[in-house]
C-alpha atoms as a PDB file:
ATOM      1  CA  UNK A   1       0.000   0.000   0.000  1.00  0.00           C
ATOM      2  CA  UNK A   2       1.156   3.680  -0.845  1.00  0.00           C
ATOM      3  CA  UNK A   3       2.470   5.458   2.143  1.00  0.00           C
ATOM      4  CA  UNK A   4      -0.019   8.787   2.008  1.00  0.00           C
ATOM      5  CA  UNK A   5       2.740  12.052   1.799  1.00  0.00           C
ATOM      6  CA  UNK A   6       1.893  15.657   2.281  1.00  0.00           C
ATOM      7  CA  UNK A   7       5.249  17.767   0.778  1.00  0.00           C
ATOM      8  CA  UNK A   8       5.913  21.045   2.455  1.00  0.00           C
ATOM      9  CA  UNK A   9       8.554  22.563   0.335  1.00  0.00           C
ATOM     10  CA  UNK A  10      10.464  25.943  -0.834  1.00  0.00           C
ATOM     11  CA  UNK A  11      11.286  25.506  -4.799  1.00  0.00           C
ATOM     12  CA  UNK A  12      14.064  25.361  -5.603  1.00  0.00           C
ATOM     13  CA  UNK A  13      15.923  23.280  -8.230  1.00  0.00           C
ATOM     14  CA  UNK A  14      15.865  20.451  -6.207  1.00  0.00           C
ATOM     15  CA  UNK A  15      12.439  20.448  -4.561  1.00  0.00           C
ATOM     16  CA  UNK A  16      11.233  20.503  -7.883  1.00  0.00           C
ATOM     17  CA  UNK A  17      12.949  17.168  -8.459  1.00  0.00           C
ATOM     18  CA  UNK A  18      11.477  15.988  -5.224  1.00  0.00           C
ATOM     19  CA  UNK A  19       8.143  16.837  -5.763  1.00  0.00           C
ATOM     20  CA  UNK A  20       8.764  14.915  -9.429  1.00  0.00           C
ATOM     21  CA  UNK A  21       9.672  11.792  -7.516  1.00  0.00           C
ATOM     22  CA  UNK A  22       6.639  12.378  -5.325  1.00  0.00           C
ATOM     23  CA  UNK A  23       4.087  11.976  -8.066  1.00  0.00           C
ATOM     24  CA  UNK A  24       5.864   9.614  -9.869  1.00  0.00           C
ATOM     25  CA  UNK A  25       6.475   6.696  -7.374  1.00  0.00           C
ATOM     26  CA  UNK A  26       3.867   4.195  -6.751  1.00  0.00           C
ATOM     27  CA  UNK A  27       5.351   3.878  -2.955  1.00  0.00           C
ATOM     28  CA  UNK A  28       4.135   7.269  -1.949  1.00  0.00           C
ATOM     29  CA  UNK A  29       0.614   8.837  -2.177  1.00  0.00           C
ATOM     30  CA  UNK A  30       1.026  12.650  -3.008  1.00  0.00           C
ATOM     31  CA  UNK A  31      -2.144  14.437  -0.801  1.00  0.00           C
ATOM     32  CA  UNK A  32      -0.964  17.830  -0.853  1.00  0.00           C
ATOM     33  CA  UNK A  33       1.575  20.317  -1.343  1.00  0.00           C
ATOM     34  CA  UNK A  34       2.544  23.077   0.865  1.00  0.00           C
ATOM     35  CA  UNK A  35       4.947  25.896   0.349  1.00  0.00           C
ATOM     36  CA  UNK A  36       6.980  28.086   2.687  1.00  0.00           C
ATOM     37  CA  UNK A  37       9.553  30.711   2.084  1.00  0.00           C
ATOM     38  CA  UNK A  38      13.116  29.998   1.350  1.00  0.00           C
ATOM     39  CA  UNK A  39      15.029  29.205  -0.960  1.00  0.00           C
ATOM     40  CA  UNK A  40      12.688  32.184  -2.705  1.00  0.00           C
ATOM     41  CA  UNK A  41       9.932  34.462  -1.167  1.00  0.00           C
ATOM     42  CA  UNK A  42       6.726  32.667  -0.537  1.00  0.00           C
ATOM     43  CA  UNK A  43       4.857  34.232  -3.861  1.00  0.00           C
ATOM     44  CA  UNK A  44       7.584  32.447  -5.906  1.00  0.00           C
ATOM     45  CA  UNK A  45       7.776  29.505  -4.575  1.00  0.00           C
ATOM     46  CA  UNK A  46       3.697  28.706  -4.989  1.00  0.00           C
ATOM     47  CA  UNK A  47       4.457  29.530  -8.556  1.00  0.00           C
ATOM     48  CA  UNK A  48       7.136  27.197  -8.789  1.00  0.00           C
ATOM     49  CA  UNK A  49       5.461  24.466  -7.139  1.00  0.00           C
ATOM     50  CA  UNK A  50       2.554  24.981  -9.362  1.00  0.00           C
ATOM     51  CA  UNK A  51       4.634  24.894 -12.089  1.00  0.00           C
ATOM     52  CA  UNK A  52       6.535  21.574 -11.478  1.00  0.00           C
ATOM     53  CA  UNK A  53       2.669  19.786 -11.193  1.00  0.00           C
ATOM     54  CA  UNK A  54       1.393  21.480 -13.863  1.00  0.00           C
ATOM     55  CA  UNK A  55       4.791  19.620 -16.082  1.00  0.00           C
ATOM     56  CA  UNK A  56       4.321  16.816 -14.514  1.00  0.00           C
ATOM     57  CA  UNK A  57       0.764  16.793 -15.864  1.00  0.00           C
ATOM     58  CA  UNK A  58      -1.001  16.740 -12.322  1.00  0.00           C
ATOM     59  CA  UNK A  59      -3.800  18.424 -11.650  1.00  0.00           C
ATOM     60  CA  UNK A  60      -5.596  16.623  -8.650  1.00  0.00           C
ATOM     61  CA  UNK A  61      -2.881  17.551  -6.220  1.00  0.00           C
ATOM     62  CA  UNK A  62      -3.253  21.120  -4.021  1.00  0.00           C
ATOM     63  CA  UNK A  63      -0.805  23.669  -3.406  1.00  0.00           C
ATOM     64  CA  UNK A  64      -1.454  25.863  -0.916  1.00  0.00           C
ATOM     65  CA  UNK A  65       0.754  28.985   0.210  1.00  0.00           C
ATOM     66  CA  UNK A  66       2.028  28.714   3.605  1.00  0.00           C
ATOM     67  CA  UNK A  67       4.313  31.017   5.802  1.00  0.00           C
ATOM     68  CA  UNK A  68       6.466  33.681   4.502  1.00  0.00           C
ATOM     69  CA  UNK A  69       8.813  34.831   6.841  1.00  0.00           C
ATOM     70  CA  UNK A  70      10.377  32.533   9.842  1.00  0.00           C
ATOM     71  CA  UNK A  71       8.936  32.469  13.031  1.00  0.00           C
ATOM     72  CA  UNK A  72      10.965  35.583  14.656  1.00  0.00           C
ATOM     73  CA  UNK A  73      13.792  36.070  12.424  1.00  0.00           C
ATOM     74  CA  UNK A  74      13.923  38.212   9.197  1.00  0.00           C
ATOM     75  CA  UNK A  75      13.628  36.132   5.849  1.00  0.00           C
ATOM     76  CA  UNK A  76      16.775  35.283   3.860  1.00  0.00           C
ATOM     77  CA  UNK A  77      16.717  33.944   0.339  1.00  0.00           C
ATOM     78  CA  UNK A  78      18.575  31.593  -1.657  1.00  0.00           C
ATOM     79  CA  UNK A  79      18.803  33.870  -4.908  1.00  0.00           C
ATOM     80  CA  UNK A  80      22.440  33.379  -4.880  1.00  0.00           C
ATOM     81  CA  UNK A  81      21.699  29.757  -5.963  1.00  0.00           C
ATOM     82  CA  UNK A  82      18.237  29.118  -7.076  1.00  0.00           C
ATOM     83  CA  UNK A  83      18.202  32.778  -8.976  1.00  0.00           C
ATOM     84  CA  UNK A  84      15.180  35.251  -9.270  1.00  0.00           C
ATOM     85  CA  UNK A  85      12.384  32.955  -9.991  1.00  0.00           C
ATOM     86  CA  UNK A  86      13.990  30.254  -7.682  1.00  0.00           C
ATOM     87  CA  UNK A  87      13.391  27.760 -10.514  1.00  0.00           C
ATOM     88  CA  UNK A  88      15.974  29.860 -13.059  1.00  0.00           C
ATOM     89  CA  UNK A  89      17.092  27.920 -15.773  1.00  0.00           C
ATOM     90  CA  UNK A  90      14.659  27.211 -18.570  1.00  0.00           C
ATOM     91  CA  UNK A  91      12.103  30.651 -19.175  1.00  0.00           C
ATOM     92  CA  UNK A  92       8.598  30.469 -18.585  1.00  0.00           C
ATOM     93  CA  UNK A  93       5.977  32.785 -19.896  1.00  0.00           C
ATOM     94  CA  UNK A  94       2.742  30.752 -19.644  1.00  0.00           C
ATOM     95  CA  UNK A  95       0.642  30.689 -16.106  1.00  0.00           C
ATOM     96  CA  UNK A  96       1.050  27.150 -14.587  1.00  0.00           C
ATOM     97  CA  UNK A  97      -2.371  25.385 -15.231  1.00  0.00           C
ATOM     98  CA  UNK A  98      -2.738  23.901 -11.977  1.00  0.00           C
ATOM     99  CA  UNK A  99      -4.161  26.330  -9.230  1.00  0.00           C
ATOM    100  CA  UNK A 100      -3.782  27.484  -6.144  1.00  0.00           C
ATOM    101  CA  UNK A 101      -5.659  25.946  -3.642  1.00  0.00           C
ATOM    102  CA  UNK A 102      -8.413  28.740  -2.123  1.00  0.00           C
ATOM    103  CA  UNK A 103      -6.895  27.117   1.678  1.00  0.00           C
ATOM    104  CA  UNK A 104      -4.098  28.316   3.434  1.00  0.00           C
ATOM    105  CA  UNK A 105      -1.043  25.720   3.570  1.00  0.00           C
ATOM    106  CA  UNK A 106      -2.173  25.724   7.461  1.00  0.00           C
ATOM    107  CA  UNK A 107      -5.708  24.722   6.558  1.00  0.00           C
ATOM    108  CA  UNK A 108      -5.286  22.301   3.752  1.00  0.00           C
ATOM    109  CA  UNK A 109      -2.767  20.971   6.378  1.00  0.00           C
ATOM    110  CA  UNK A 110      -5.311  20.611   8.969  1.00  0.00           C
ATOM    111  CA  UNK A 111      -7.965  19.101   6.286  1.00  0.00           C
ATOM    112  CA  UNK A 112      -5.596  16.436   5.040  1.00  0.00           C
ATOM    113  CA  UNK A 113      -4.611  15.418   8.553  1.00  0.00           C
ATOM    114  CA  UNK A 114      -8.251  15.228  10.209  1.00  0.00           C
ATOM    115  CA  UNK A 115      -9.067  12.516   7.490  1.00  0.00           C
ATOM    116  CA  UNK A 116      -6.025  10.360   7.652  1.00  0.00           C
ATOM    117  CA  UNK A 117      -2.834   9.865   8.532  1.00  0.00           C
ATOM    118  CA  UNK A 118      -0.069  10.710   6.635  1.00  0.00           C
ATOM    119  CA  UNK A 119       3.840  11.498   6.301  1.00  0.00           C
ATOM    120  CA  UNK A 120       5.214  15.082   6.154  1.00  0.00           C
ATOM    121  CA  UNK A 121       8.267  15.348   4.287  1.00  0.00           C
ATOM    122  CA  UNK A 122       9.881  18.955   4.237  1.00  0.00           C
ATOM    123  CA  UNK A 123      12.184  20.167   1.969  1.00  0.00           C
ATOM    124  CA  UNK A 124      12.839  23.730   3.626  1.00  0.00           C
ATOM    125  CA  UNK A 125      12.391  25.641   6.431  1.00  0.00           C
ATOM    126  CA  UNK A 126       9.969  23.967   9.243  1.00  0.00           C
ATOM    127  CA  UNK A 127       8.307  26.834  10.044  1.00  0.00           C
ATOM    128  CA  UNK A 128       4.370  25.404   8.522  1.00  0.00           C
ATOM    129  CA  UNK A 129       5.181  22.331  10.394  1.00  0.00           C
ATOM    130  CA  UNK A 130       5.847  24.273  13.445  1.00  0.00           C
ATOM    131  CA  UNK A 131       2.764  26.624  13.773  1.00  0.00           C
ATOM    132  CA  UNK A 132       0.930  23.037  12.822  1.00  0.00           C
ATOM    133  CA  UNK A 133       1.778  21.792  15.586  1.00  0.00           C
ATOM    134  CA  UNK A 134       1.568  25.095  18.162  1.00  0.00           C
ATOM    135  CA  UNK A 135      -2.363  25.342  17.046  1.00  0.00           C
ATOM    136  CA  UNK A 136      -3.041  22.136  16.225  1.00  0.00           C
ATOM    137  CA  UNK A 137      -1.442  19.618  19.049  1.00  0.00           C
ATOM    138  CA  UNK A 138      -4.022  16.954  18.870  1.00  0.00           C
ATOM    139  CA  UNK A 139      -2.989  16.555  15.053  1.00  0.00           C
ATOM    140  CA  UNK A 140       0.394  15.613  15.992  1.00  0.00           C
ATOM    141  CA  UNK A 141      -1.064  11.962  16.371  1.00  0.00           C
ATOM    142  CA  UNK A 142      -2.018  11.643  12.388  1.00  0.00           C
ATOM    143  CA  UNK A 143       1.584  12.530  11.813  1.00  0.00           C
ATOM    144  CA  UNK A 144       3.005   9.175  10.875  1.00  0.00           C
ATOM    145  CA  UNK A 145       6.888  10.628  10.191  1.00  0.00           C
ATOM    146  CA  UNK A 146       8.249  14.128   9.350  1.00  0.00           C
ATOM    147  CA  UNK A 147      11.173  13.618   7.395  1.00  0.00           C
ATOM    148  CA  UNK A 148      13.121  16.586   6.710  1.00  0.00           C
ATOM    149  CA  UNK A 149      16.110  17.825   4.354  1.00  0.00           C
ATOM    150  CA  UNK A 150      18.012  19.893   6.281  1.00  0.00           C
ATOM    151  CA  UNK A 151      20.761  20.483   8.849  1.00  0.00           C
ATOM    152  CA  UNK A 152      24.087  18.110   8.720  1.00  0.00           C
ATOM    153  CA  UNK A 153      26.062  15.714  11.505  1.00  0.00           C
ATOM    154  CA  UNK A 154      29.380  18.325   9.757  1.00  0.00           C
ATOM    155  CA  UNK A 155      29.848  21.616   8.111  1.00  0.00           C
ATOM    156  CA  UNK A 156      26.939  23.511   7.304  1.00  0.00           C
ATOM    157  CA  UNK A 157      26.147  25.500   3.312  1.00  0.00           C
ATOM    158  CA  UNK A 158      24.857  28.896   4.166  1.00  0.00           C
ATOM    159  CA  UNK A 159      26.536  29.711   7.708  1.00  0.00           C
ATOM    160  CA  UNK A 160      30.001  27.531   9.440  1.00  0.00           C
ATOM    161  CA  UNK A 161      27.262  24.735  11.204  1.00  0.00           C
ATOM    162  CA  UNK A 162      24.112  25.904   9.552  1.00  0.00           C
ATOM    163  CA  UNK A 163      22.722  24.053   6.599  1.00  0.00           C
ATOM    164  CA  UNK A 164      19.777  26.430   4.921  1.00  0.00           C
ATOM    165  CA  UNK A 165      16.914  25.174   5.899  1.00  0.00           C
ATOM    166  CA  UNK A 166      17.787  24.840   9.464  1.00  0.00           C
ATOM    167  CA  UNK A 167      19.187  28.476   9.354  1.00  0.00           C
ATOM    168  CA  UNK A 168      16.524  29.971   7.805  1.00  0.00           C
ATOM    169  CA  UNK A 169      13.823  29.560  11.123  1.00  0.00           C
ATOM    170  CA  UNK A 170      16.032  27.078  13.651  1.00  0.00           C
ATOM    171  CA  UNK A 171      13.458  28.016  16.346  1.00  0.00           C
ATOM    172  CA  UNK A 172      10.580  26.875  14.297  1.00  0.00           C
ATOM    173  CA  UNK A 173      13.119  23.225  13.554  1.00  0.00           C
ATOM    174  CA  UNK A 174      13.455  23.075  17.763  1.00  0.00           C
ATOM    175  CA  UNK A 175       9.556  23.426  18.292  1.00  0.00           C
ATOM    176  CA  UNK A 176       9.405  20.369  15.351  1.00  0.00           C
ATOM    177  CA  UNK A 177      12.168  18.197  17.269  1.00  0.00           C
ATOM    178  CA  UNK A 178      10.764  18.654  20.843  1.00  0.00           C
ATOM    179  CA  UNK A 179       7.493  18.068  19.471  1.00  0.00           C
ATOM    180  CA  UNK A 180       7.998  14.120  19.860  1.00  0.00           C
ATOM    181  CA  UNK A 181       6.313  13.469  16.822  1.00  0.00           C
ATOM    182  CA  UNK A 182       8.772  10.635  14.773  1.00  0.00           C
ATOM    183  CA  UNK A 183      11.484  12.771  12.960  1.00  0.00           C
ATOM    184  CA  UNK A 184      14.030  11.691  10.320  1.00  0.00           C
ATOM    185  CA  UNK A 185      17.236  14.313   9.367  1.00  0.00           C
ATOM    186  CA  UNK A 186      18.106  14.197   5.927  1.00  0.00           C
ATOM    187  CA  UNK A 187      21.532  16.116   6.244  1.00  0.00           C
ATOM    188  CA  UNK A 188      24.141  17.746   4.165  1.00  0.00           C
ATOM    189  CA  UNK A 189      26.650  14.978   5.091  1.00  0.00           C
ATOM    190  CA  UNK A 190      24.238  12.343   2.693  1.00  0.00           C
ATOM    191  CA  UNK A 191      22.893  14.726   0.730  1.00  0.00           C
ATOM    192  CA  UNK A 192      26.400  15.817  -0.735  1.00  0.00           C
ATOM    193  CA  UNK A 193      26.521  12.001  -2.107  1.00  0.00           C
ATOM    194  CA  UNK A 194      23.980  12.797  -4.185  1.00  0.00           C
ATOM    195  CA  UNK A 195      25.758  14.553  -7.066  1.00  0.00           C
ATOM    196  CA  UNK A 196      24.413  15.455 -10.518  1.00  0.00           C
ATOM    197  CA  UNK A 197      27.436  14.047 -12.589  1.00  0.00           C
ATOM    198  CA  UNK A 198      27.403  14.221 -15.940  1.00  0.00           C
ATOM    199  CA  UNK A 199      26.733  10.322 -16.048  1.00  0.00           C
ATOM    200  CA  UNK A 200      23.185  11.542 -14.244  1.00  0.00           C
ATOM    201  CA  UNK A 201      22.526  14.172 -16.707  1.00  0.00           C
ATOM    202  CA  UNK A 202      23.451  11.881 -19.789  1.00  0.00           C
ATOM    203  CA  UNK A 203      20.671   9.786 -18.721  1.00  0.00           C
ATOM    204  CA  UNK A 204      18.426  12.668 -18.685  1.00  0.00           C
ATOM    205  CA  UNK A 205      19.237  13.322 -21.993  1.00  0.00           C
ATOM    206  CA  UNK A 206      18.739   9.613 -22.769  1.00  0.00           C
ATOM    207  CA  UNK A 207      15.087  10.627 -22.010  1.00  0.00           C
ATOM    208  CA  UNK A 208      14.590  12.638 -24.393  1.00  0.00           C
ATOM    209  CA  UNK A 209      11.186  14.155 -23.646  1.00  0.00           C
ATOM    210  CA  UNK A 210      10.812  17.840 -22.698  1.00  0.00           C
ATOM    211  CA  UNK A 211      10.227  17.350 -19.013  1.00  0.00           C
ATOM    212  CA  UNK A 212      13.988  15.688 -19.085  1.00  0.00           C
ATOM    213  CA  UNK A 213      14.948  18.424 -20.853  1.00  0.00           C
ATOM    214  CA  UNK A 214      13.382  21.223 -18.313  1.00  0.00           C
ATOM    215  CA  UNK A 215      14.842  18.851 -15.628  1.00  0.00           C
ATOM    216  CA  UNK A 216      18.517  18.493 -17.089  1.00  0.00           C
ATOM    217  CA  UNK A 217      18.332  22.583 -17.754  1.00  0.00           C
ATOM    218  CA  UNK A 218      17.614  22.857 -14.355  1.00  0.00           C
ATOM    219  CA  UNK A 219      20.114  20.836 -13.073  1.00  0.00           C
ATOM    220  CA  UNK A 220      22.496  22.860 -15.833  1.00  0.00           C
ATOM    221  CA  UNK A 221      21.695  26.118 -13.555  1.00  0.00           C
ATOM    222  CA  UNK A 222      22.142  24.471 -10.590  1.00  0.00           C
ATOM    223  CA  UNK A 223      25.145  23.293 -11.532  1.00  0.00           C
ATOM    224  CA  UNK A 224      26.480  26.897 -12.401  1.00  0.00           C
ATOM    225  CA  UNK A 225      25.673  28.595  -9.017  1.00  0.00           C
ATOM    226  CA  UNK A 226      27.049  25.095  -6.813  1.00  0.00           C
ATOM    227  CA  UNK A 227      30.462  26.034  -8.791  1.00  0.00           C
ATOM    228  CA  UNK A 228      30.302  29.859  -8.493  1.00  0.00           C
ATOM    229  CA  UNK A 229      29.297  29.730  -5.214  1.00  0.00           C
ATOM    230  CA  UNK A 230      31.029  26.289  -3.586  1.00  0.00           C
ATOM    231  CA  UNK A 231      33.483  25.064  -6.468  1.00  0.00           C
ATOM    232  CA  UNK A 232      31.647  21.829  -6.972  1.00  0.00           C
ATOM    233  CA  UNK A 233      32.061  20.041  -9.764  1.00  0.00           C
ATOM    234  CA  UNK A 234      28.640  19.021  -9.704  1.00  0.00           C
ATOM    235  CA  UNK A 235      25.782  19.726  -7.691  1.00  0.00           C
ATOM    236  CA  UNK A 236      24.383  17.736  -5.134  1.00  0.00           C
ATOM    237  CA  UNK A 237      20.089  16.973  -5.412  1.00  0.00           C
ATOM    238  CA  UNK A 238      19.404  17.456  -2.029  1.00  0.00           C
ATOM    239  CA  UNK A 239      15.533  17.328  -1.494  1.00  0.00           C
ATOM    240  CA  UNK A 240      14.744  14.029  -3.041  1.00  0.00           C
ATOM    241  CA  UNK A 241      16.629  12.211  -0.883  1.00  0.00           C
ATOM    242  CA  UNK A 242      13.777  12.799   1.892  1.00  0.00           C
ATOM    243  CA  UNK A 243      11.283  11.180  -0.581  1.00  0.00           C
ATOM    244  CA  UNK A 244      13.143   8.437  -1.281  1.00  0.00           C
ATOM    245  CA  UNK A 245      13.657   7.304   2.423  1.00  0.00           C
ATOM    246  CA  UNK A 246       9.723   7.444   2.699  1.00  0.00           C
ATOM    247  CA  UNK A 247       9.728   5.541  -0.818  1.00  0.00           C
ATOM    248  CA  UNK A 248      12.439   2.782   0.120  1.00  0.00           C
ATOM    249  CA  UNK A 249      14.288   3.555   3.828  1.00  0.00           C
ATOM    250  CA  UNK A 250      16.771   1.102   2.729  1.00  0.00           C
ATOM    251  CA  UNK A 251      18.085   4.047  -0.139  1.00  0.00           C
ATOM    252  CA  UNK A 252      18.761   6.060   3.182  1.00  0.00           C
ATOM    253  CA  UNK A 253      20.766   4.623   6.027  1.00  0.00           C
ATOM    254  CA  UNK A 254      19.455   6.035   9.112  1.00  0.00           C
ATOM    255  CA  UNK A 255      21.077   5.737  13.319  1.00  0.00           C
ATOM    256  CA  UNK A 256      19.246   6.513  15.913  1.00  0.00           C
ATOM    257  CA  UNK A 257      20.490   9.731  17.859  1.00  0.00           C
ATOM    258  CA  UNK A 258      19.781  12.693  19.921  1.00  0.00           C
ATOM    259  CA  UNK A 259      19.681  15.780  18.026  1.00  0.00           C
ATOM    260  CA  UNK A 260      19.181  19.592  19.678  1.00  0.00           C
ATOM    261  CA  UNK A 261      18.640  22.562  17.261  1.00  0.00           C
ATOM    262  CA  UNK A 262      20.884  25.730  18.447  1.00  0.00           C
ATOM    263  CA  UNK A 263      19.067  28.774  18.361  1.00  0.00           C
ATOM    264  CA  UNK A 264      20.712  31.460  21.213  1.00  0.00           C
ATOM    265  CA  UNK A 265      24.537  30.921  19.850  1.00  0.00           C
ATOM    266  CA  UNK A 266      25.774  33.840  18.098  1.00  0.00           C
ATOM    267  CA  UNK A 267      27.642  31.996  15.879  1.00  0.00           C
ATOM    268  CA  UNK A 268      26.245  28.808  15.683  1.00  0.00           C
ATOM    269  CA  UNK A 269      22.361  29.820  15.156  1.00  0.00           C
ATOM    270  CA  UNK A 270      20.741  26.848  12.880  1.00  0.00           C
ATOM    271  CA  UNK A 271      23.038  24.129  13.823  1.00  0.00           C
ATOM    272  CA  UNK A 272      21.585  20.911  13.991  1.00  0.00           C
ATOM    273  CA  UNK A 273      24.341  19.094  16.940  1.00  0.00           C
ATOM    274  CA  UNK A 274      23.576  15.325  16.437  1.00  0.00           C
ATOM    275  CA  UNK A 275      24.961  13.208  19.489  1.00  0.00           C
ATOM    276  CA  UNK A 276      26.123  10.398  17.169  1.00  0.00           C
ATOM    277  CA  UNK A 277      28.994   9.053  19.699  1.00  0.00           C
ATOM    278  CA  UNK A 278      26.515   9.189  22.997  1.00  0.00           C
ATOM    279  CA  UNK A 279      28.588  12.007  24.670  1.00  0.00           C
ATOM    280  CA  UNK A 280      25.556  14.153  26.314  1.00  0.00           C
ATOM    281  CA  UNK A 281      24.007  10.633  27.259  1.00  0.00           C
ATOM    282  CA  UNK A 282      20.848  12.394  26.171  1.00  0.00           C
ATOM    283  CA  UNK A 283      18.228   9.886  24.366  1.00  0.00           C
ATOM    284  CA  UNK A 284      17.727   9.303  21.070  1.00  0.00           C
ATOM    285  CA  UNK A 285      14.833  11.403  19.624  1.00  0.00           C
ATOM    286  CA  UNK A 286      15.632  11.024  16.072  1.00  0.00           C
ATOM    287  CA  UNK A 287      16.670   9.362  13.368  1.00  0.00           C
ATOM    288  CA  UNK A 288      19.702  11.183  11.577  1.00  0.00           C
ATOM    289  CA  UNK A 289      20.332   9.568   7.787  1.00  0.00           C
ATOM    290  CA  UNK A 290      24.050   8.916   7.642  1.00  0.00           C
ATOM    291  CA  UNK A 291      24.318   6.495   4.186  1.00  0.00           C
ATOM    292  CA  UNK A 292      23.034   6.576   0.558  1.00  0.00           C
ATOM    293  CA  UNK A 293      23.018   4.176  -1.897  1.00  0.00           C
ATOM    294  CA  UNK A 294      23.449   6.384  -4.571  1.00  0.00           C
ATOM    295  CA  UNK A 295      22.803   4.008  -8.013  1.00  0.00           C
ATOM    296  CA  UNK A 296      19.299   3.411  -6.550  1.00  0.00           C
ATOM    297  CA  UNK A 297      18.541   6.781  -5.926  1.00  0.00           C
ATOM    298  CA  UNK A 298      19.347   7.481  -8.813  1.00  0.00           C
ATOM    299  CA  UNK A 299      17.339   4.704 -10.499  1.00  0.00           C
ATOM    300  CA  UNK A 300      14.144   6.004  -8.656  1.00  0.00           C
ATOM    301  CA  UNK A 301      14.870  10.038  -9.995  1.00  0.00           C
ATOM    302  CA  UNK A 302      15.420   9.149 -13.228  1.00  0.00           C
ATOM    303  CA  UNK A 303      12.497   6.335 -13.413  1.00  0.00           C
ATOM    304  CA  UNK A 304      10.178   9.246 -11.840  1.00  0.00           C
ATOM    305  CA  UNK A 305      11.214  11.391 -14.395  1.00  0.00           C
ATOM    306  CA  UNK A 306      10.941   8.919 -17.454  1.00  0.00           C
ATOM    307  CA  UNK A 307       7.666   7.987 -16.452  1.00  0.00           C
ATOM    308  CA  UNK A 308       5.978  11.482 -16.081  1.00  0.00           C
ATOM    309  CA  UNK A 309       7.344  12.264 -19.348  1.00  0.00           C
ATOM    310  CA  UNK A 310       5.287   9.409 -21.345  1.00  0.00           C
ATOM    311  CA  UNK A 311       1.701  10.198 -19.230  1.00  0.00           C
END
């Protein structure tokens, strides 16, 4: 049976993949999708997620706008690498043809989760997720799993320790954590296994269809700001590896461990300190991905992506 997934996301080049893999894979159920600012404003990521359904020739799905701005701090962006639409790569002109839903992301939240169970995956900041479960405690029960991209066990991407998302609103990733609802961390440390080499976008090409196209001109752009920016050689697809733990854990080696989220430091704000060695003696309240199996990853992208392209 399907696991039923709601997808709170921020796109972004590589939520777009995610939410690709999303529809595409008969392991997961796709109820909803929810958007929250980051890696663009709010406005632009609706768009974008609108967009990626609308490609992937779904129109049964919502997408409804969620927060846009953290829960105290002041917003910041990823324009640097996701560029002024936060999807920059191929040009669009046309409106998306899939809508937005007339429901906040809170309410269509709340709807989805009063009639059944499901898994959240998030693919940026946790601030929806957070104000879910401030106004809506008794819903933290239908919440199967949140699995989350974001933070790292190392270095961070945006800050020394911080990885974006968890920079972007760590008090709103604390209230999420302490929340005892089951939590996965899909961190920099296996997300940066995940490259786009040029062996991932020659299958792409292989595809030939022009969603592969869109995807591998994506993943062109993406490539151009990870080297600008980080001097990769190629860009790692972080977002889809939190759908494909849902779709197949075994794709995503997971420990158990304690993980805190520091908010007060003053240089350290958004770190996500995983206890992987048992020093604080602190329980484990998480599960903190720490392996990939990268050639079946990869087999699930590009299978998503081959089969949207022949709907």
């Amino acid at each position: 049976m399907a696991t039923p997934l709601i997808l709170d996301c921020d796109p972004g080049h590589d939520d777009a993949l995610a939410i690709l893999l999303a529809v595409a894979d008969p392991a997961v159920e796709l109820l909803a999708v929810t958007t929250v600012a980051g890696n663009q404003t709010v406005d632009k990521c609706t768009v974008n997620a609108r967009r990626v359904l609308s490609l992937a020739g779904v129109s049964d799905i919502p997408v409804a706008r969620g927060a846009d701005r953290p829960l105290v701090r002041r917003l910041r962006i990823a324009d640097d690498v996701h560029g002024r639409t936060g999807l920059d790569g191929p040009h669009f002109t046309d409106e998306p043809s899939v809508p937005e839903s007339p429901y906040t992301a809170h309410e269509l939240l709340v709807d989805v989760l009063r009639s059944r169970p499901a898994t959240i995956v998030a693919t940026g900041a946790l601030t929806n997720i957070a104000r879910l479960l401030a106004d809506e405690p008794g819903l933290a029960a239908n919440i199967t799993e949140i699995v989350w991209m974001g933070g790292s066990t190392e270095r961070g991407n945006i800050a020394p320790l911080a990885e974006a998302n968890a920079y972007v609103d760590p008090e709103a990733a604390d209230v999420v954590v302490r929340s005892g609802v089951p939590f996965t961390m899909c961190g920099l440390n296996v997300t940066h296994q995940a490259l786009v080499t040029d062996d991932v976008l020659a299958r792409l090409e292989q595809i030939g269809t022009p969603l592969a196209r869109i995807c591998s001109e994506w993943m062109t752009f993406f490539a151009s700001t990870y080297r600008e920016l980080f001097g990769f050689e190629a860009p790692p697809l972080h977002d889809p590896i939190a759908v494909a733990r849902v779709i197949d854990p075994a794709i995503v080696r997971c420990v158990e461990a304690n993980l805190v989220i520091e908010t007060a430091g003053e240089w350290t704000a958004g770190a996500t300190v995983v206890d992987l060695d048992g020093y604080t003696g602190r329980p484990a309240n998480a599960r903190i991905a720490v392996g990939l199996d990268r050639d079946a990853f990869w087999d699930k992208v590009i299978a998503a992506i081959a089969g949207l392209s022949v709907c």
